[in-house]
Protein backbone atom coordinates (compact mmCIF):
# COMPACT_ATOMS: atom_id res chain seq x y z
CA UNK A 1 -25.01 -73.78 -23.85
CA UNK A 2 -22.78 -75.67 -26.01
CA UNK A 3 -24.10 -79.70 -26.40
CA UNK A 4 -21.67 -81.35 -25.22
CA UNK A 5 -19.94 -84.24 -28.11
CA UNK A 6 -16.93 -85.03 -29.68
CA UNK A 7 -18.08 -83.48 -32.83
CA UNK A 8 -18.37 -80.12 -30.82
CA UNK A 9 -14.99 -80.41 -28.85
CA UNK A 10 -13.10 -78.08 -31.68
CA UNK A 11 -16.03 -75.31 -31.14
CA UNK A 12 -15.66 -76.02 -27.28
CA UNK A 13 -11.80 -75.96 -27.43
CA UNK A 14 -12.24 -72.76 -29.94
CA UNK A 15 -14.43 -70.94 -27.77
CA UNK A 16 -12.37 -72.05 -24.16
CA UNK A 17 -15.95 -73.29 -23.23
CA UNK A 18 -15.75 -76.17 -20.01
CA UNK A 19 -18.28 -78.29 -19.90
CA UNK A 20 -17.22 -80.57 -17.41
CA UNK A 21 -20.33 -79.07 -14.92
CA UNK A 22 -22.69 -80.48 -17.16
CA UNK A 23 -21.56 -83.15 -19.66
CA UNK A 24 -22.15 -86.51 -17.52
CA UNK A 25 -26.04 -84.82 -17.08
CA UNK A 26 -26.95 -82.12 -19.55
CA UNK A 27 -30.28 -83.04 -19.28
CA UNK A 28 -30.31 -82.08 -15.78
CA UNK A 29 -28.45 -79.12 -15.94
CA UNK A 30 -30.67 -77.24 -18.51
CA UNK A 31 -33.39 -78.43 -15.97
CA UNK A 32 -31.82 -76.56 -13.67
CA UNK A 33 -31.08 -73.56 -15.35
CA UNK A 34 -34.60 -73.37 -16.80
CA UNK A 35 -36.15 -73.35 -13.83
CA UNK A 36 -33.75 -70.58 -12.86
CA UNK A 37 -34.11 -68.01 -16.36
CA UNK A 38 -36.66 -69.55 -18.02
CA UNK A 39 -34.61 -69.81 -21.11
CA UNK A 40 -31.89 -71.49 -22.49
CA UNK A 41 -30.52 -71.12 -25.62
CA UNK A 42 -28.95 -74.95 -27.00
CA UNK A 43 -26.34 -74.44 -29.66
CA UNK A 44 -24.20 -77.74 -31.88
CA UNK A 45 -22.76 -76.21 -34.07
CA UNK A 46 -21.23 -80.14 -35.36
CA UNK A 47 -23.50 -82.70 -34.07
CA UNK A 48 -27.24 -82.09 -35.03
CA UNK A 49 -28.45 -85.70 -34.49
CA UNK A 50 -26.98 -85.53 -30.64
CA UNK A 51 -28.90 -82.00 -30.62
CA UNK A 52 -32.13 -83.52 -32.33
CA UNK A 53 -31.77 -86.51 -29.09
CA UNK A 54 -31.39 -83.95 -26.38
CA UNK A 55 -33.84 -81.76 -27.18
CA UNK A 56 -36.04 -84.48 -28.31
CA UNK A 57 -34.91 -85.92 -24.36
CA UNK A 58 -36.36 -82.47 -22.74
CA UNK A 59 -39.66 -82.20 -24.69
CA UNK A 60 -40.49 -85.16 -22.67
């Protein structure tokens, strides 16, 4: 899953990725697709301090 920023929009654009089903609550929505798979794979490839909050958001 692609993190969702303007630093990442190139990657996004790049890679014809939408994110619109998760951007307002990313947090949520790798909740929910956890709880699904059981794995989820987080990738920003341009904005590691918005990574470091998210993540740092779902260890909570």
């Amino acid at each position: 899953m692609l993190l969702p920023s303007q630093n990442n929009l190139k990657s996004a654009e790049f890679l014809k990725i939408d994110w619109s089903a998760y951007k307002e609550n990313m947090i949520g929505f790798v909740n929910e697709i956890h709880s699904i798979t059981n794995d989820v794979l987080i990738t920003s490839p341009n904005d590691f301090k918005g990574a470091y909050e998210t993540i740092s958001k779902l260890a909570i």
